[in-house]
Protein backbone atom coordinates (compact mmCIF):
# COMPACT_ATOMS: atom_id res chain seq x y z
CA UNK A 1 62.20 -64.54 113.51
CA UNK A 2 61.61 -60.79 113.01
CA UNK A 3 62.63 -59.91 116.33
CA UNK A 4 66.21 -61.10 115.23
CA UNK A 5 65.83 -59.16 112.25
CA UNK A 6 65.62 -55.88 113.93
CA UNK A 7 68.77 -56.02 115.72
CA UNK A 8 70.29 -56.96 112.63
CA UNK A 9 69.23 -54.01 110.98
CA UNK A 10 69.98 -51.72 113.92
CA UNK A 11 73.55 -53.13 114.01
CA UNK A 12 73.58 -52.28 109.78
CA UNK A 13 72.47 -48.85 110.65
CA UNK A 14 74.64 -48.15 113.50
CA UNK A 15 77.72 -45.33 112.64
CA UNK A 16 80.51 -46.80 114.98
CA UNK A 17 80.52 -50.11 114.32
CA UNK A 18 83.57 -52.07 115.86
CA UNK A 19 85.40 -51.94 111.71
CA UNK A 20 84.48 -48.58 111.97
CA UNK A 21 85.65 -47.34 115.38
CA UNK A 22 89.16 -49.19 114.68
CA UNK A 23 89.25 -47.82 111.43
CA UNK A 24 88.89 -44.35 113.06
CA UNK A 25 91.60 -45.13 115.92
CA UNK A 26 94.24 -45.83 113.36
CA UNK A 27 93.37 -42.93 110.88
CA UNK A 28 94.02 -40.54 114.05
CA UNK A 29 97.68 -42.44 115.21
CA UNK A 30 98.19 -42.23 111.31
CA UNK A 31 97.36 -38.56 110.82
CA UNK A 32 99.28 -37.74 114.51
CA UNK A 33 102.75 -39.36 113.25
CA UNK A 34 102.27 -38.23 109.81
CA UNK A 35 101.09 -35.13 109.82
CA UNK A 36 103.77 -33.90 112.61
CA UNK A 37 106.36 -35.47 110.73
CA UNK A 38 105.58 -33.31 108.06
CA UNK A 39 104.97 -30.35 109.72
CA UNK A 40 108.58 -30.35 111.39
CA UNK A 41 109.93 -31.49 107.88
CA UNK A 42 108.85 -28.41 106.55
CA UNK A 43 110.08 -26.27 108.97
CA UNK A 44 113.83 -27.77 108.43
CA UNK A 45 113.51 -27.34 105.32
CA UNK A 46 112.75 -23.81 104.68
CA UNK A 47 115.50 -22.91 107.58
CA UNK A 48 117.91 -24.82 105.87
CA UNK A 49 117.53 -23.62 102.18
CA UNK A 50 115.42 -20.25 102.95
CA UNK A 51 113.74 -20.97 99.44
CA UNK A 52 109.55 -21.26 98.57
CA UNK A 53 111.16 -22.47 95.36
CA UNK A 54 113.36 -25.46 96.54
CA UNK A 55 110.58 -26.25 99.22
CA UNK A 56 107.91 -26.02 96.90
CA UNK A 57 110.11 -28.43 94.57
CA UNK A 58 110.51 -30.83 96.96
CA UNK A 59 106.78 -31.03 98.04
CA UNK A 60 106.08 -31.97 94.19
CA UNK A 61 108.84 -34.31 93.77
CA UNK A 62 107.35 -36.19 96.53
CA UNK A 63 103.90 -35.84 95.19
CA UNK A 64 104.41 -37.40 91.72
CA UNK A 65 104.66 -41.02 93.37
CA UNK A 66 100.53 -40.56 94.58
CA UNK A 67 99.74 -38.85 91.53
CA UNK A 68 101.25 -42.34 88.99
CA UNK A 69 100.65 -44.85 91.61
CA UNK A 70 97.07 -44.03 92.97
CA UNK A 71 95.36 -46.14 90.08
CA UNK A 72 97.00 -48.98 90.81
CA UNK A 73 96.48 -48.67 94.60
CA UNK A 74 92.56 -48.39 93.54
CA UNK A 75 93.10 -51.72 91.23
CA UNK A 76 93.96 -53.26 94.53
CA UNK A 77 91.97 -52.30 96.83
CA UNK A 78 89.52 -53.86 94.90
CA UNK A 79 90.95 -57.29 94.78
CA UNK A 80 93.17 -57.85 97.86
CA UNK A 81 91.58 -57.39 101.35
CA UNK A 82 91.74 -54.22 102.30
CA UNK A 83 92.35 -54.24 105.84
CA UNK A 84 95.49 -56.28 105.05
CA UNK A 85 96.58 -53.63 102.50
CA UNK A 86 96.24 -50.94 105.32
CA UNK A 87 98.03 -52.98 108.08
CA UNK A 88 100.82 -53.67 105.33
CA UNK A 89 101.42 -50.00 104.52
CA UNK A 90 101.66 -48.43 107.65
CA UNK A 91 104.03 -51.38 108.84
CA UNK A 92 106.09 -50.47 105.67
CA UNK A 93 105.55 -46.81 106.79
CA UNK A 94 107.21 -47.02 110.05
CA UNK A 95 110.03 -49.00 108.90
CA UNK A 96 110.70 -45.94 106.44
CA UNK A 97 110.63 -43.47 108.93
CA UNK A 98 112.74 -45.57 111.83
CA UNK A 99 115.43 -46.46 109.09
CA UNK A 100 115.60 -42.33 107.70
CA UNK A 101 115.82 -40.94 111.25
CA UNK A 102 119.64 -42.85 111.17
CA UNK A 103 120.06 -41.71 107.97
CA UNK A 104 119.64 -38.05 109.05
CA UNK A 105 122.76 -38.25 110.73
CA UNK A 106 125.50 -38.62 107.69
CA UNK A 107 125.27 -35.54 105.09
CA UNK A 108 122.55 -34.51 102.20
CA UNK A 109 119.85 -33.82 105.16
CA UNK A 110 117.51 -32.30 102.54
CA UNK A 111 118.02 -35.57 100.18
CA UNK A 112 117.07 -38.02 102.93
CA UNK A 113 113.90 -35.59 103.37
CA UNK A 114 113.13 -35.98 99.69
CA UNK A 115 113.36 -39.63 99.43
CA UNK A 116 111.57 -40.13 103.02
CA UNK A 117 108.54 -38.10 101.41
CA UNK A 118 108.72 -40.04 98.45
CA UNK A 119 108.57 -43.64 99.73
CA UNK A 120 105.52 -42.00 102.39
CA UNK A 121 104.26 -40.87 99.18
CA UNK A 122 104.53 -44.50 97.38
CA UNK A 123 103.23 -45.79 100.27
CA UNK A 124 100.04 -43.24 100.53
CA UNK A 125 99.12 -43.93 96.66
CA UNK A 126 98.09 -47.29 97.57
CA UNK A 127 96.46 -46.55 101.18
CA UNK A 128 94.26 -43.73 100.74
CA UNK A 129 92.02 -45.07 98.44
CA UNK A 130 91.99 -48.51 100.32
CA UNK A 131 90.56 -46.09 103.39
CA UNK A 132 88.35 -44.19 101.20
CA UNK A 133 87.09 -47.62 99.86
CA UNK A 134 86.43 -49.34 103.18
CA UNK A 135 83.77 -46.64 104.64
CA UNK A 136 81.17 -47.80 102.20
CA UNK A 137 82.33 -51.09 102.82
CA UNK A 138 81.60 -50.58 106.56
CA UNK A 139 78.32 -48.32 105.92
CA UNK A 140 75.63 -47.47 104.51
CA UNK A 141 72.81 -44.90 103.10
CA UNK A 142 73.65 -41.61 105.35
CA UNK A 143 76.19 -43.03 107.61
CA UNK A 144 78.17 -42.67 104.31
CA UNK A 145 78.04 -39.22 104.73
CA UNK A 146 78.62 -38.57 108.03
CA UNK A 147 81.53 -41.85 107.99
CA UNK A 148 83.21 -39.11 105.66
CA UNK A 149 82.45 -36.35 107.61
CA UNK A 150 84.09 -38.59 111.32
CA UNK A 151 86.64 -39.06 108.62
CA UNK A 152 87.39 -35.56 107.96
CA UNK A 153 86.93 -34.79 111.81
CA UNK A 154 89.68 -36.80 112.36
CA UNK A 155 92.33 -35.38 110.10
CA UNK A 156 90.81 -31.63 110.86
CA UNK A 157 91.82 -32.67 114.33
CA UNK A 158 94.79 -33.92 113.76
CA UNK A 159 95.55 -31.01 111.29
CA UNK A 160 94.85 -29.01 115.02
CA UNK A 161 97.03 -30.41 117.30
CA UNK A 162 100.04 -31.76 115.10
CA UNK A 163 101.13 -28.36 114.32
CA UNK A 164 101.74 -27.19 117.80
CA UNK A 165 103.38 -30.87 118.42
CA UNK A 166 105.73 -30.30 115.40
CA UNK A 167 107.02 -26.54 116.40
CA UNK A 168 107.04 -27.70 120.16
CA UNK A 169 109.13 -30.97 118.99
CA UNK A 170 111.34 -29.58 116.94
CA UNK A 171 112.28 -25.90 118.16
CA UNK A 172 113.16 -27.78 121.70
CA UNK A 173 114.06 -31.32 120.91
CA UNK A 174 115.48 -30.98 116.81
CA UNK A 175 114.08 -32.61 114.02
CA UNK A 176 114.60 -36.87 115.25
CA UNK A 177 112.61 -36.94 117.66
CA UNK A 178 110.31 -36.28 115.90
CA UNK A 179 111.00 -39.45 113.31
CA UNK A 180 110.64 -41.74 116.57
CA UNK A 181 107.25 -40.47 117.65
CA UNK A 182 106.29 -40.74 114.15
CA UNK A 183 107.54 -44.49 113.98
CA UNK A 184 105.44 -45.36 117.23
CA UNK A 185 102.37 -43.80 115.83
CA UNK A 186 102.81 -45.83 112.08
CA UNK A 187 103.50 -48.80 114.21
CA UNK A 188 100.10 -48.28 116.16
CA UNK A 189 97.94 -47.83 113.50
CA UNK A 190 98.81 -51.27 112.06
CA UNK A 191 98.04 -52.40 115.58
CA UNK A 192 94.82 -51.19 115.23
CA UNK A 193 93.88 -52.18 111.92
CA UNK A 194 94.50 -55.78 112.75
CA UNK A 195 91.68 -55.94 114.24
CA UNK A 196 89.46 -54.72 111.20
CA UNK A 197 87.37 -58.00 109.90
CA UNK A 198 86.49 -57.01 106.25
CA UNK A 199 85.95 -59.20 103.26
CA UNK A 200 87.93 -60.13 100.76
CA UNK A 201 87.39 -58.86 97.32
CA UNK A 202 86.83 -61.40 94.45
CA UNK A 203 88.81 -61.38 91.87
CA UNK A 204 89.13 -63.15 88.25
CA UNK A 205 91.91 -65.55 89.05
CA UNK A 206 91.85 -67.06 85.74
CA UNK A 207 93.03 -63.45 84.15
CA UNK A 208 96.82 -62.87 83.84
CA UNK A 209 97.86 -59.76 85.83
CA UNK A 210 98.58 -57.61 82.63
CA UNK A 211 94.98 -58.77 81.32
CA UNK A 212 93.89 -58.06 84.88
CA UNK A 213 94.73 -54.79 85.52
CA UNK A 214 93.84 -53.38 81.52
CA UNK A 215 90.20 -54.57 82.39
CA UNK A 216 90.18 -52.64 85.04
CA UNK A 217 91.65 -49.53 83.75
CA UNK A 218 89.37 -49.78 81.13
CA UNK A 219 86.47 -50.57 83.13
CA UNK A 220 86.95 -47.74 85.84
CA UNK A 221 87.09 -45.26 82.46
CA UNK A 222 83.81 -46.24 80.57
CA UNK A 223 82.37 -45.95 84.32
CA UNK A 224 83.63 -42.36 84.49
CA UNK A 225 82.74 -41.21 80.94
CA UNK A 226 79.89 -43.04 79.74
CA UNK A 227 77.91 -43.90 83.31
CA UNK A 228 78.62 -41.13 85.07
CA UNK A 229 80.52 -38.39 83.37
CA UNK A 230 79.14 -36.12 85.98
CA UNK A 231 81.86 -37.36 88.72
CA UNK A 232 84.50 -37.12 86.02
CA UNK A 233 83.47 -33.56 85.88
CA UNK A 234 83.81 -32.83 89.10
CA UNK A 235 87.18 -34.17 89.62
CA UNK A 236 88.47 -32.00 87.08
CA UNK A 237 86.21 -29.03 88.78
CA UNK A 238 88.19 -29.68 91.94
CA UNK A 239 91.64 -30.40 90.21
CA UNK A 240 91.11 -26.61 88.68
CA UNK A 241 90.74 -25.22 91.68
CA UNK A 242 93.30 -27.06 93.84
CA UNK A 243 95.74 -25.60 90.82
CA UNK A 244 95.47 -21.93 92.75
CA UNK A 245 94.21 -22.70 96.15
CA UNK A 246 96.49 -25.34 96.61
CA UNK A 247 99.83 -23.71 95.80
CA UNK A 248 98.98 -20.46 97.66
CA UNK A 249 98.10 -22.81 100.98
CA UNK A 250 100.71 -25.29 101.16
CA UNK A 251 103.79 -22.79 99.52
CA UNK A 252 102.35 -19.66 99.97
CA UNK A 253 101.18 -19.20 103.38
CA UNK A 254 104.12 -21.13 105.50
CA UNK A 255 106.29 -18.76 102.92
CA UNK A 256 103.87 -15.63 103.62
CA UNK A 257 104.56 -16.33 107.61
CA UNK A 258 108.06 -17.19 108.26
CA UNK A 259 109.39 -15.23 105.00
CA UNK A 260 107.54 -12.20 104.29
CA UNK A 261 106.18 -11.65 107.74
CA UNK A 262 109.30 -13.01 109.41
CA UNK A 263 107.83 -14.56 112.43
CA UNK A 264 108.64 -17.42 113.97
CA UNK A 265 107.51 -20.98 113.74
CA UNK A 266 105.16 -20.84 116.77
CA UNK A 267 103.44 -18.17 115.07
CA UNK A 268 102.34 -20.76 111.98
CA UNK A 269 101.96 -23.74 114.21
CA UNK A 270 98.97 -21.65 116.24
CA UNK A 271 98.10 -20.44 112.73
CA UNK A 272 97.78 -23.97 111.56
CA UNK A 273 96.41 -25.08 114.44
CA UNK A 274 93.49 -22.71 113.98
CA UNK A 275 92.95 -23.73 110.55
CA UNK A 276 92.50 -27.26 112.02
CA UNK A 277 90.14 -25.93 114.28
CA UNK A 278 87.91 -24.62 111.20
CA UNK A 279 88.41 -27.77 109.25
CA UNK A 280 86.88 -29.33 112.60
CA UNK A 281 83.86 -27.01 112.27
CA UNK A 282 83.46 -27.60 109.12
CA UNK A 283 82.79 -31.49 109.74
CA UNK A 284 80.73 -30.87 112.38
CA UNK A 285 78.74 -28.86 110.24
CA UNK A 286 78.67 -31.84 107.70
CA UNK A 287 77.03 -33.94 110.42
CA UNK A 288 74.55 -31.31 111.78
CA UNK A 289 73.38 -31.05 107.91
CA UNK A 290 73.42 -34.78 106.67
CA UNK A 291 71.84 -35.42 103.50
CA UNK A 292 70.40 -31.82 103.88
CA UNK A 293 73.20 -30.26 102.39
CA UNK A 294 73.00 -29.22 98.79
CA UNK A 295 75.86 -29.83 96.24
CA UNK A 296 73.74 -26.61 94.52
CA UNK A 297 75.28 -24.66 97.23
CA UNK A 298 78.51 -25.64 96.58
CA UNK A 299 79.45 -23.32 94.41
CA UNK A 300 79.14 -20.68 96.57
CA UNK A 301 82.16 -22.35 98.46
CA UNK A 302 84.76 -21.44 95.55
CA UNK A 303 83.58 -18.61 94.88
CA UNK A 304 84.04 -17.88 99.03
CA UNK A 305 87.90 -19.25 98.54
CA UNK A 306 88.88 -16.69 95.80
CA UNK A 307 87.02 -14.32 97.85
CA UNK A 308 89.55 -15.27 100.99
CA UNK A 309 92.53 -15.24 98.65
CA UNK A 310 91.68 -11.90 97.38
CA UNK A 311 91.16 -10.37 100.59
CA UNK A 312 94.35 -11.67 101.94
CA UNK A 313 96.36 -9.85 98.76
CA UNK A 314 94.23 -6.82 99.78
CA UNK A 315 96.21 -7.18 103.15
CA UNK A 316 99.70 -6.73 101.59
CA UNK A 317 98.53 -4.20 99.24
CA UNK A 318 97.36 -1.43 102.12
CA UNK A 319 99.52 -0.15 104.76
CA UNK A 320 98.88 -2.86 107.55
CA UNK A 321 101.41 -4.13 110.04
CA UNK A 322 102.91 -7.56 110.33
CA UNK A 323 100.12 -8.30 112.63
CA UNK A 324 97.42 -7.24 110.90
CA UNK A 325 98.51 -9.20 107.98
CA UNK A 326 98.95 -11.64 110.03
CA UNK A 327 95.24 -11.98 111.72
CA UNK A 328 94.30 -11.43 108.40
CA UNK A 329 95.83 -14.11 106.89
CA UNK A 330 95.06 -16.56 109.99
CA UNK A 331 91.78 -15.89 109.25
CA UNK A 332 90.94 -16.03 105.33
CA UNK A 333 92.92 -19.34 105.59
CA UNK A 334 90.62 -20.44 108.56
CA UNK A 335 87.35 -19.75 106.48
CA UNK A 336 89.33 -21.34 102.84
CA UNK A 337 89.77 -24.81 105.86
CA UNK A 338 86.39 -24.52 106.72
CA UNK A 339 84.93 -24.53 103.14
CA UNK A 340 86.94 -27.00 101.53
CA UNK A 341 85.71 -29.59 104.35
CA UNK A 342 82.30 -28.86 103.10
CA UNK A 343 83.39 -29.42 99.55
CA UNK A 344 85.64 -32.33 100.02
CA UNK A 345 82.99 -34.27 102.03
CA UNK A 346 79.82 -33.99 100.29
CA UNK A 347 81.72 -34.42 97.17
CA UNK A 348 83.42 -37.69 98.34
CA UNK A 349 80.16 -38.70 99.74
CA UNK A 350 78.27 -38.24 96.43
CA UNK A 351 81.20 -40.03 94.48
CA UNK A 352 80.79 -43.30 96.61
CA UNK A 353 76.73 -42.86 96.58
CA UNK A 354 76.98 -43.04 92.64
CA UNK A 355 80.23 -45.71 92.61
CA UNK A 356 79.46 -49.55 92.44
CA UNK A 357 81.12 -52.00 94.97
CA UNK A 358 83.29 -53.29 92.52
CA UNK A 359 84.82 -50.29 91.23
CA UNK A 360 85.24 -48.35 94.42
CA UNK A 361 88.71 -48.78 95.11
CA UNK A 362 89.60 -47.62 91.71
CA UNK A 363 87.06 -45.10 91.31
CA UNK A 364 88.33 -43.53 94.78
CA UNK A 365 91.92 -43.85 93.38
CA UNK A 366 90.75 -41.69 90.43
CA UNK A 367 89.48 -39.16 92.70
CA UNK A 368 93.04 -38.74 94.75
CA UNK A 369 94.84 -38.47 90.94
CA UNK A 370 93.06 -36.06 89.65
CA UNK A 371 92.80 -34.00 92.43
CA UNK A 372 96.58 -34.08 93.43
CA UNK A 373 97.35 -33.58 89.32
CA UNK A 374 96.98 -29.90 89.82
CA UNK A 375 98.95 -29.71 92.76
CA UNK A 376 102.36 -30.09 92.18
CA UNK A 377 102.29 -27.89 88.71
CA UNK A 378 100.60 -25.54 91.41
CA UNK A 379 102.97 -25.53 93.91
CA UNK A 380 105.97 -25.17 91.38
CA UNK A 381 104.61 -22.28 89.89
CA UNK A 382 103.58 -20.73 93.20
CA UNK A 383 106.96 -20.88 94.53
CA UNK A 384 108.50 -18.79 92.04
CA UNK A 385 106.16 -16.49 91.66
CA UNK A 386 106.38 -15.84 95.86
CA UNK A 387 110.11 -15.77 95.41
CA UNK A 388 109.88 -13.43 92.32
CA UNK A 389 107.09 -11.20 94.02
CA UNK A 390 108.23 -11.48 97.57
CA UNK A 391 108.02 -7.80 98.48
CA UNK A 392 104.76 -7.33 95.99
CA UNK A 393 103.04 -10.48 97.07
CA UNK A 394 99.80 -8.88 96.60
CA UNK A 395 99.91 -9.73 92.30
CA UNK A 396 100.50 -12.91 93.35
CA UNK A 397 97.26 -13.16 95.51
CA UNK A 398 94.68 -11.15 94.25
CA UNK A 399 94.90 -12.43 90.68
CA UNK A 400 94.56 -16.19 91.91
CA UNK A 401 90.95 -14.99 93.94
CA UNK A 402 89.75 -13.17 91.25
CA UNK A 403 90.45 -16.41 88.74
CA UNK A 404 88.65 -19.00 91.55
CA UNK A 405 85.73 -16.44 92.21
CA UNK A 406 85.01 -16.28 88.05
CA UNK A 407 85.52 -20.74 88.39
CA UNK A 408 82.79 -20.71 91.27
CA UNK A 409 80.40 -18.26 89.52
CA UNK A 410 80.84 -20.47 86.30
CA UNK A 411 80.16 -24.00 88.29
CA UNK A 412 76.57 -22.73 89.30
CA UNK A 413 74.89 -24.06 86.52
CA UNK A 414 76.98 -27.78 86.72
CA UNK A 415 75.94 -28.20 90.50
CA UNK A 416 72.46 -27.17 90.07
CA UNK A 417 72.08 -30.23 87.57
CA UNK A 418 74.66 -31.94 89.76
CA UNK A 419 72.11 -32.44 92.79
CA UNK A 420 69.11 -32.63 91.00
CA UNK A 421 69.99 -36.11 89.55
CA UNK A 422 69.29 -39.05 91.67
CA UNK A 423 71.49 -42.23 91.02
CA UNK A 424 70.94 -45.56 91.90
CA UNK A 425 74.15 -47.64 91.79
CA UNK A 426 72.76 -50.91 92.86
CA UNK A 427 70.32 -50.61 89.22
CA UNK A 428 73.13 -48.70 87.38
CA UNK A 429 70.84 -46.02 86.54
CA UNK A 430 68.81 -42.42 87.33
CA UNK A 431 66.06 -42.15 89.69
């Protein structure tokens, strides 16, 4: 009898389990089709309008879908299988992207864009917290952590290589062949998801939808401000923060490169591409550390972001040449990748540590809403202020660092308590 037991608990303790591994092999098709889709999509769009304002627009327009519809993705994940959800999506996914790479041939180019990254948008609201969800489905005690950290490997990876794929796709093939690679990779990710085996979640069949999905709302919110107003904290923490880093990485430094700089789209591919490579270290770190890691130490990460973003408006300020600036840039943005891995795993990691079974799927839907609230107001306001300071980018950059070093340096105190509190989900209660 006991000698049946131990394999049983081996198999509970093992990190790449068969759910897991397949989860992993579709995250990276995902991430590979996605992620170069978007890559090329931004390049056509700043050579066809020329404008951080207009791209930045667009990026938010197609972020206010996740941002409304990531609660309800989180309501159900929690009551519909999730691998089905997952399979679902990216089916839906490449269906999108096969039927908008005809549409790019008749006129309004940039308005088939927008409503492409809208419906990927729609479509992400409900997947990413089914994902999130599933890995501590799948695992348990510190495979949690280092799940997230694979996770995060993953997309750093794909965050490496998808940016050369996109320049090399689209400076020598144009932008639709890129939407057919794209459409493959959607297509093989719900290939590899079928073969998830997960439970299904239970749910109250005797409650009318409506009824259904008020409960939850309201049960997801007393969770966050009366059980564990800590996490609730945090979010907001991170949405603060993603309101300057944010808009200065995703509008300001492809606008920084191509614009200011003037160099070509090879020269932010490898600069992306390097960025993935930190984001890489950075998860590898994760795994090295385990539950070693401190969130007191975290902290210290924000305060290193402003730090990057301060030294990069330093770079515009002095008398450098395009290619110092450059190097410069390539590498403040490298160490801003490297720390937000750090954050953005032990943080996720804690969240599902403290988050009951029930409520993870909303819970983890929470998380992507709050932290993609900040973003589009970010990169909105970033984009005019690059286009109104283009040849003085420097008050653009410096004042964000100095504002994120002074949020770090205030956020000691909050992570100190943060990690000295022990929660037990199972018992709803503190160490």
């Amino acid at each position: 009898m006991s000698e049946q037991k131990i394999p049983e608990k081996r198999r509970k303790e093992k990190l790449f389990t068969a759910n897991f591994t397949f989860l992993i092999l579709g995250q990276a098709s995902s991430l590979l089709g996605n992620n170069t889709l978007k890559f090329a999509l931004s390049m056509y769009v700043l050579e066809q309008t020329g404008s951080a304002s207009v791209f930045a627009g667009l990026l938010s327009l197609a972020m206010l879908p996740t941002i409304f519809l990531s609660p309800f993705g989180g309501i159900l994940a929690d009551r519909v299988n999730r691998r089905n959800i997952m399979v679902a999506l990216d089916a839906l996914s490449g269906g999108t992207v096969l039927i908008a790479s005809f549409a790019m041939a008749l006129e309004h180019k940039i308005f088939v864009v927008g409503v492409l990254l809208m419906l990927l948008s729609v479509f992400g609201a409900f997947e990413s917290p089914t994902v999130q969800a599933c890995i501590p489905q799948m695992l348990s005690g510190e495979n949690i952590v280092k799940g997230n950290a694979v996770v995060n490997q993953v997309a750093s990876i794909a965050s490496l290589v998808t940016p050369f794929l996109g320049s090399v796709f689209y400076t020598v093939f144009g932008i639709r062949p890129v939407f057919y690679a794209a459409v493959l990779c959607f297509f093989m990710t719900a290939f590899f998801e079928c073969f998830i085996h997960l439970n299904a979640q239970k749910a109250d069949s005797k409650s009318e939808m409506g009824a259904a999905i008020r409960d939850d709302f309201l049960m997801s919110l007393h969770f966050l401000r009366r059980e564990q107003p800590e996490i609730l904290k945090l979010l907001l923490l991170a949405a603060a923060v993603s309101l300057f880093v944010a808009g200065t990485a995703v509008v300001g430094f492809p606008y920084l490169v191509r614009t200011v700089l003037g160099l070509s789209a090879a020269h932010y591919g490898a600069a992306e591409s390097v960025m993935g490579l930190a984001s890489v270290l950075g998860s590898i770190l994760v795994v090295a550390l385990g539950s070693k890691g401190q969130m007191r130490g975290l902290f210290g990460v924000i305060v290193l972001l402003g730090v990057c973003l301060i030294t990069c408006g330093a770079a515009f300020l002095l008398p450098l040449s395009s290619f110092w600036r450059y190097g410069i840039l390539l590498g403040m943005f490298a160490v801003c990748q490297l720390g937000a891995s750090l954050f953005s795993t032990y943080a996720i990691s804690l969240i599902q540590e403290r988050t009951p079974e029930k409520l993870m799927g909303k819970i983890m839907s929470y998380v992507f809403t709050i932290s993609m609230c900040a973003q589009p107001a970010g990169q909105i306001i970033y984009g005019a202020l690059f286009d109104r300071f283009s040849d003085r980018v420097f008050w653009v950059l410096i004042p964000s660092g100095l504002i994120v070093t002074g949020i770090g340096m205030a956020s000691a105190r909050f992570f100190r308590s943060l990690s000295a509190v022990k929660y037990d989900k199972d018992n709803n209660g503190v160490l």
